[in-house]
N, C-alpha and C. Protein backbone atom coordinates (compact mmCIF):
# COMPACT_ATOMS: atom_id res chain seq x y z
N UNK A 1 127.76 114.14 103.68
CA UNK A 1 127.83 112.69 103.81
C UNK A 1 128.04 112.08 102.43
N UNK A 2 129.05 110.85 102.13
CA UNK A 2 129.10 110.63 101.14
C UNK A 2 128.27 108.95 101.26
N UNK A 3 127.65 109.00 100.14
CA UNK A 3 126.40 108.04 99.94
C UNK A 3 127.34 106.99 99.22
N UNK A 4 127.14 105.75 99.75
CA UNK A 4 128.19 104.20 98.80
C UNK A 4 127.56 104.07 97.79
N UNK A 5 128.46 103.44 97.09
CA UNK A 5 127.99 103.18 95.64
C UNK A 5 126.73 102.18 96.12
N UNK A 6 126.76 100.86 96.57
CA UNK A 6 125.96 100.13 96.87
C UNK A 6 125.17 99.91 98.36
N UNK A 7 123.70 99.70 97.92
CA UNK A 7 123.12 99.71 99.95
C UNK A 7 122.95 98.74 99.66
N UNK A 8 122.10 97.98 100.82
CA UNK A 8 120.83 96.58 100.88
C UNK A 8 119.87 97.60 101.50
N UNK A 9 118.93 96.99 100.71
CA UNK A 9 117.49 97.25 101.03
C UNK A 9 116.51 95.87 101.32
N UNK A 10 115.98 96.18 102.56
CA UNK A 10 115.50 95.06 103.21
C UNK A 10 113.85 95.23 102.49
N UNK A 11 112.98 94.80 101.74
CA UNK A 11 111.51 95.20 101.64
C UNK A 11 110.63 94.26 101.78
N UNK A 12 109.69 94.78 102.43
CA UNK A 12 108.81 94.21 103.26
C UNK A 12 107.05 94.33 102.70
N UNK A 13 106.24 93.11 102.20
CA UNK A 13 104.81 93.27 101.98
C UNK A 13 103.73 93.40 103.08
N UNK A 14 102.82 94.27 102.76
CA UNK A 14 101.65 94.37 103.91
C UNK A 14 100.43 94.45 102.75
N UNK A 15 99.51 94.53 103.87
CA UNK A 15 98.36 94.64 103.01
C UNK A 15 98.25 95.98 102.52
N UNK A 16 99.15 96.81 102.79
CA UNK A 16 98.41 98.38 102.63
C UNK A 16 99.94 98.35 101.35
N UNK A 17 100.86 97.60 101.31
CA UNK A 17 101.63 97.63 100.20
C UNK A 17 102.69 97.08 100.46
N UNK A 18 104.26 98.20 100.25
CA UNK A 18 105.24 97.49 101.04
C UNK A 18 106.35 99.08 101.69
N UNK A 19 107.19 98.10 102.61
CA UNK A 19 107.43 99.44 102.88
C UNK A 19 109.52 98.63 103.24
N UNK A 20 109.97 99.38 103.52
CA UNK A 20 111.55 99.27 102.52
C UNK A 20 112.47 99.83 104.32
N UNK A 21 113.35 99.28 104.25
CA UNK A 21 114.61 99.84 105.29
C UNK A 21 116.03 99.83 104.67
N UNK A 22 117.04 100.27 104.52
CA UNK A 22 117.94 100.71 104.13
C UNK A 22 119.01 100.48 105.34
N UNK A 23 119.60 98.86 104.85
CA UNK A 23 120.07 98.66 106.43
C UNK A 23 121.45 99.12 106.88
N UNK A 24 122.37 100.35 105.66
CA UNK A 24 123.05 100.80 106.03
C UNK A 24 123.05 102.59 106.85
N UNK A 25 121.75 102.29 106.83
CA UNK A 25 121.50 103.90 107.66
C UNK A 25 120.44 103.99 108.53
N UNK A 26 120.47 103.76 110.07
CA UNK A 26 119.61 103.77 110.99
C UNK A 26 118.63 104.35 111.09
N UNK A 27 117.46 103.66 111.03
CA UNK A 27 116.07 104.64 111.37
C UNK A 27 115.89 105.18 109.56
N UNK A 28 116.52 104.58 108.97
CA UNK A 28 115.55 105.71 106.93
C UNK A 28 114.92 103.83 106.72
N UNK A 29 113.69 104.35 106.78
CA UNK A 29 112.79 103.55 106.62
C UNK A 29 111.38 104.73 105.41
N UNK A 30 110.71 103.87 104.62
CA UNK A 30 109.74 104.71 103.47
C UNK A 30 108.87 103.41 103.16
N UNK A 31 107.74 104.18 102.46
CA UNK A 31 106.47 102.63 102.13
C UNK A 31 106.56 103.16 100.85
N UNK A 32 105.56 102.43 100.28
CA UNK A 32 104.74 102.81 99.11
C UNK A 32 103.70 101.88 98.61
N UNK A 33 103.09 102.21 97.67
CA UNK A 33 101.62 101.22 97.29
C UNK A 33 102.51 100.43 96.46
N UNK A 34 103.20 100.30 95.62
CA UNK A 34 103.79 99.49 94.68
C UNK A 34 105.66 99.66 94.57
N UNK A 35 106.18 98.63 93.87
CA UNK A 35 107.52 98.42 93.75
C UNK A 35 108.08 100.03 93.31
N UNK A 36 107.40 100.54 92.21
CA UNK A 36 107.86 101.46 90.83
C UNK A 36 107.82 102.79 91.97
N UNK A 37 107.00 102.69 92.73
CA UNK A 37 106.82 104.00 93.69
C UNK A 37 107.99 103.77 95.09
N UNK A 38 108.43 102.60 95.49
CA UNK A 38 108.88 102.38 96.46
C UNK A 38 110.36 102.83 95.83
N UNK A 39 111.05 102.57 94.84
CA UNK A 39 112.35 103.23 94.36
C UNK A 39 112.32 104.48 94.13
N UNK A 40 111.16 105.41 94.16
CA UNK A 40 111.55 106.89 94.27
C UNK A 40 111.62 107.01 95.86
N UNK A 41 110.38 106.71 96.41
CA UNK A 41 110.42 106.80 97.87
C UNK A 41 111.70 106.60 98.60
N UNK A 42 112.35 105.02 98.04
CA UNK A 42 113.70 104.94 98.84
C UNK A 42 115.13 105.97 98.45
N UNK A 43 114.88 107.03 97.43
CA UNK A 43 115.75 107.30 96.99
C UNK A 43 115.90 108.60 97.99
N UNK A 44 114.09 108.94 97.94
CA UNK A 44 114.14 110.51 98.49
C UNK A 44 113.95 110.36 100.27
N UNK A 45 114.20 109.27 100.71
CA UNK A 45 114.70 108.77 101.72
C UNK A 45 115.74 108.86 102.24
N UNK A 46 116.68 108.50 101.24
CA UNK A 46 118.03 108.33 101.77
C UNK A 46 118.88 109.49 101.14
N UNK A 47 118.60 110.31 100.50
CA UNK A 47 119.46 111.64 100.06
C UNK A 47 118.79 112.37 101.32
N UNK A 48 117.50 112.15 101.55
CA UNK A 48 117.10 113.30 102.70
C UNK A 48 117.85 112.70 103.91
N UNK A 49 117.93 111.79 104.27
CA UNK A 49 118.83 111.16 105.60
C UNK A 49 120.28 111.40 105.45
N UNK A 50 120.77 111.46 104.35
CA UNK A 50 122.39 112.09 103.94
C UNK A 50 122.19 113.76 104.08
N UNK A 51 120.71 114.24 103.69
CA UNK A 51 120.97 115.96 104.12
C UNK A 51 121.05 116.09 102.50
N UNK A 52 121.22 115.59 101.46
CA UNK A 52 121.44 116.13 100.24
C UNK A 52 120.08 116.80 99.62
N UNK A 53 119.89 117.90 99.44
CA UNK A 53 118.97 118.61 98.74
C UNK A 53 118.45 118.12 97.48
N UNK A 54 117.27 118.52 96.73
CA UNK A 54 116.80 117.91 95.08
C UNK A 54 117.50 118.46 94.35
N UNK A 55 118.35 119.59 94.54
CA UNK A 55 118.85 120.10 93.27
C UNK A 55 120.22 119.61 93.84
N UNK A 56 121.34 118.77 94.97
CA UNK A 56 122.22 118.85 94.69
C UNK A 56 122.29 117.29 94.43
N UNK A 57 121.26 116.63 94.34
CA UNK A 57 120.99 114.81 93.74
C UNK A 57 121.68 114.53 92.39
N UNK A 58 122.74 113.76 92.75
CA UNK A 58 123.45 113.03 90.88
C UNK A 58 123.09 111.83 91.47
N UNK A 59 122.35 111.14 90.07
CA UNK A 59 122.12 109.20 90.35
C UNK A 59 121.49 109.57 90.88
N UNK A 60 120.70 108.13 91.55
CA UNK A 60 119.73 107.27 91.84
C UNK A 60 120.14 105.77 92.20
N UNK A 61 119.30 105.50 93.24
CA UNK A 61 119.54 104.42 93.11
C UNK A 61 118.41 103.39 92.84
N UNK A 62 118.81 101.86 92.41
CA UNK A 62 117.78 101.36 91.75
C UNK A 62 118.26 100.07 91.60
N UNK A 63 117.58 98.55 92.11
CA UNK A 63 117.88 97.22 92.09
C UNK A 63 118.70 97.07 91.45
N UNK A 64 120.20 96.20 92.17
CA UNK A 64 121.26 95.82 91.06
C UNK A 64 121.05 95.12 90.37
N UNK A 65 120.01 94.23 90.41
CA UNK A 65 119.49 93.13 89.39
C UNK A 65 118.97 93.93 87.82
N UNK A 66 118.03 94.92 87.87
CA UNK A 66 117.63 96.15 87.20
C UNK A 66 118.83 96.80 86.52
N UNK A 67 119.84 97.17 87.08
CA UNK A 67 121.34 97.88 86.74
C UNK A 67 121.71 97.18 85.72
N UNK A 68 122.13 95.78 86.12
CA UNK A 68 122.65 94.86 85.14
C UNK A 68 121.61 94.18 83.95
N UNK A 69 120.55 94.36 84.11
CA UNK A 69 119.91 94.16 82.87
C UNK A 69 119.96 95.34 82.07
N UNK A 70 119.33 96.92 82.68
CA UNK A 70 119.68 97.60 81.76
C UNK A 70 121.25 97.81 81.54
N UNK A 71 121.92 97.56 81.82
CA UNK A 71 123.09 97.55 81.18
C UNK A 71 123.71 96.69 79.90
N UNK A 72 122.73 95.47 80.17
CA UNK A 72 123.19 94.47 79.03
C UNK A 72 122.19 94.79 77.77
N UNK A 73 121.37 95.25 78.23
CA UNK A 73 120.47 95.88 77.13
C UNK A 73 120.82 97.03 75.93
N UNK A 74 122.11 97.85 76.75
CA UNK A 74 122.17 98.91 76.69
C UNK A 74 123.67 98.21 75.77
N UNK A 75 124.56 97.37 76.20
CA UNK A 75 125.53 97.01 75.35
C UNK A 75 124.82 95.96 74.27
N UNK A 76 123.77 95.54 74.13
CA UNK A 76 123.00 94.72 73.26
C UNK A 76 122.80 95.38 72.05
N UNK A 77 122.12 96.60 72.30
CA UNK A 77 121.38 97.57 70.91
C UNK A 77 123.18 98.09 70.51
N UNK A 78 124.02 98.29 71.32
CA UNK A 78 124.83 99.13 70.59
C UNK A 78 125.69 98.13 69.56
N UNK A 79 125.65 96.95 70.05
CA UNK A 79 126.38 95.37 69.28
C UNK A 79 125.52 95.47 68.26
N UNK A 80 124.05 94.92 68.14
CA UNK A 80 123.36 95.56 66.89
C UNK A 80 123.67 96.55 66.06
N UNK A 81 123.59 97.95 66.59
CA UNK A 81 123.64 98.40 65.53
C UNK A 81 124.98 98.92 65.31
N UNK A 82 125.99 98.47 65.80
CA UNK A 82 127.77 98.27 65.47
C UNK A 82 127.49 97.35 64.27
N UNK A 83 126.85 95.92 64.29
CA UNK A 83 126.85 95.10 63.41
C UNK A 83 126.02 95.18 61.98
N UNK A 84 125.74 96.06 62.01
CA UNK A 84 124.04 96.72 61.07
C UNK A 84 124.90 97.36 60.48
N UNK A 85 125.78 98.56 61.14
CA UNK A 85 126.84 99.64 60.10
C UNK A 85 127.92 98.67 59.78
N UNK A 86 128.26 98.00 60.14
CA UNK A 86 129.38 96.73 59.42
C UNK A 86 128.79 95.99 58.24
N UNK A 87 127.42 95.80 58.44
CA UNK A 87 126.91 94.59 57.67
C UNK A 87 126.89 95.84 55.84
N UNK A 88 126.76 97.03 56.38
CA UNK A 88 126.73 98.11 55.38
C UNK A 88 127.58 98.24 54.58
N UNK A 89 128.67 98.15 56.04
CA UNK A 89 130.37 98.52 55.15
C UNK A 89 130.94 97.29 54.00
N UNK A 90 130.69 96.40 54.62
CA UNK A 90 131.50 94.81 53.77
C UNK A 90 132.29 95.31 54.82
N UNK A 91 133.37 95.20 54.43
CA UNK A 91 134.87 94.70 54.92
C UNK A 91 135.47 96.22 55.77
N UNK A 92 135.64 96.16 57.15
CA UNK A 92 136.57 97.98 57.24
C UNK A 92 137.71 97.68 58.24
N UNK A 93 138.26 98.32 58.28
CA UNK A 93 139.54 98.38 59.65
C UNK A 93 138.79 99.74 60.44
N UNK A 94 139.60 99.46 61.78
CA UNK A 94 138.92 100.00 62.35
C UNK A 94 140.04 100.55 63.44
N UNK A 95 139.92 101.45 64.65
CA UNK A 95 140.53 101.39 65.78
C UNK A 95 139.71 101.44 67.02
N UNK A 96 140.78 100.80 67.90
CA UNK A 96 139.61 100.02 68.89
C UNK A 96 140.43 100.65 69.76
N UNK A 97 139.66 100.95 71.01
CA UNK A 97 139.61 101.97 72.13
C UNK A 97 139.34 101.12 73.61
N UNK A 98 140.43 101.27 74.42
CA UNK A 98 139.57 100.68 75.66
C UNK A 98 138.55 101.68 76.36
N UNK A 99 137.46 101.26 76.89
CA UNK A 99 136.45 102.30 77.56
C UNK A 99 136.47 102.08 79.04
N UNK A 100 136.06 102.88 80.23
CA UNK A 100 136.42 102.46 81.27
C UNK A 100 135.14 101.56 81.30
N UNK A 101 134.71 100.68 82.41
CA UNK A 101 134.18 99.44 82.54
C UNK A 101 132.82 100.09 83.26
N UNK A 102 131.73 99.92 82.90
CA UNK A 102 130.58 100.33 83.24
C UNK A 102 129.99 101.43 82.14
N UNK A 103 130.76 101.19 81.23
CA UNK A 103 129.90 102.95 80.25
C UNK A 103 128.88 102.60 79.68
């Protein structure tokens, strides 16, 4: 089974915690006591409902809201310290590279 890049995850609070549905795959439903536990739970949810084994798991999945922060985080430090080895150099030429979009 090939797993989409993107699900919805429906999650739900109780008193005993919360517990999560995955509304592109019938019946993979998982709880957990907290948020941080409920994203492993939903992960090993839905590779086990695809049939994918622990050792044949690439990625994770994990709030797109989460994605895109660490991502801007992740192009943040590298603008820093791009600008830190510039601020070193004075003056340089350089060559500039397109990268594919998400690296």
């Amino acid at each position: 089974m090939n797993l989409p890049k993107e699900i919805t995850v429906i999650v739900h609070r109780t008193n005993q915690g919360l517990w999560a549905k995955v509304k592109e795959f019938p019946h993979c439903y998982t709880q957990a006591k907290n948020y941080s536990e409920l994203i492993k739970m939903l992960n090993d949810a839905i590779f086990s409902y695809a049939g994918i084994s622990e050792k044949e798991r690439k990625g994770f999945y994990i709030p797109k809201s989460l994605a895109e922060e660490l991502q801007r985080k992740k192009w943040g430090k590298f603008f820093e310290e791009l600008q830190r080895k510039q601020a070193l150099k004075g003056r340089s030429t350089e060559k500039y590279t397109a990268a594919p979009y998400g690296v």
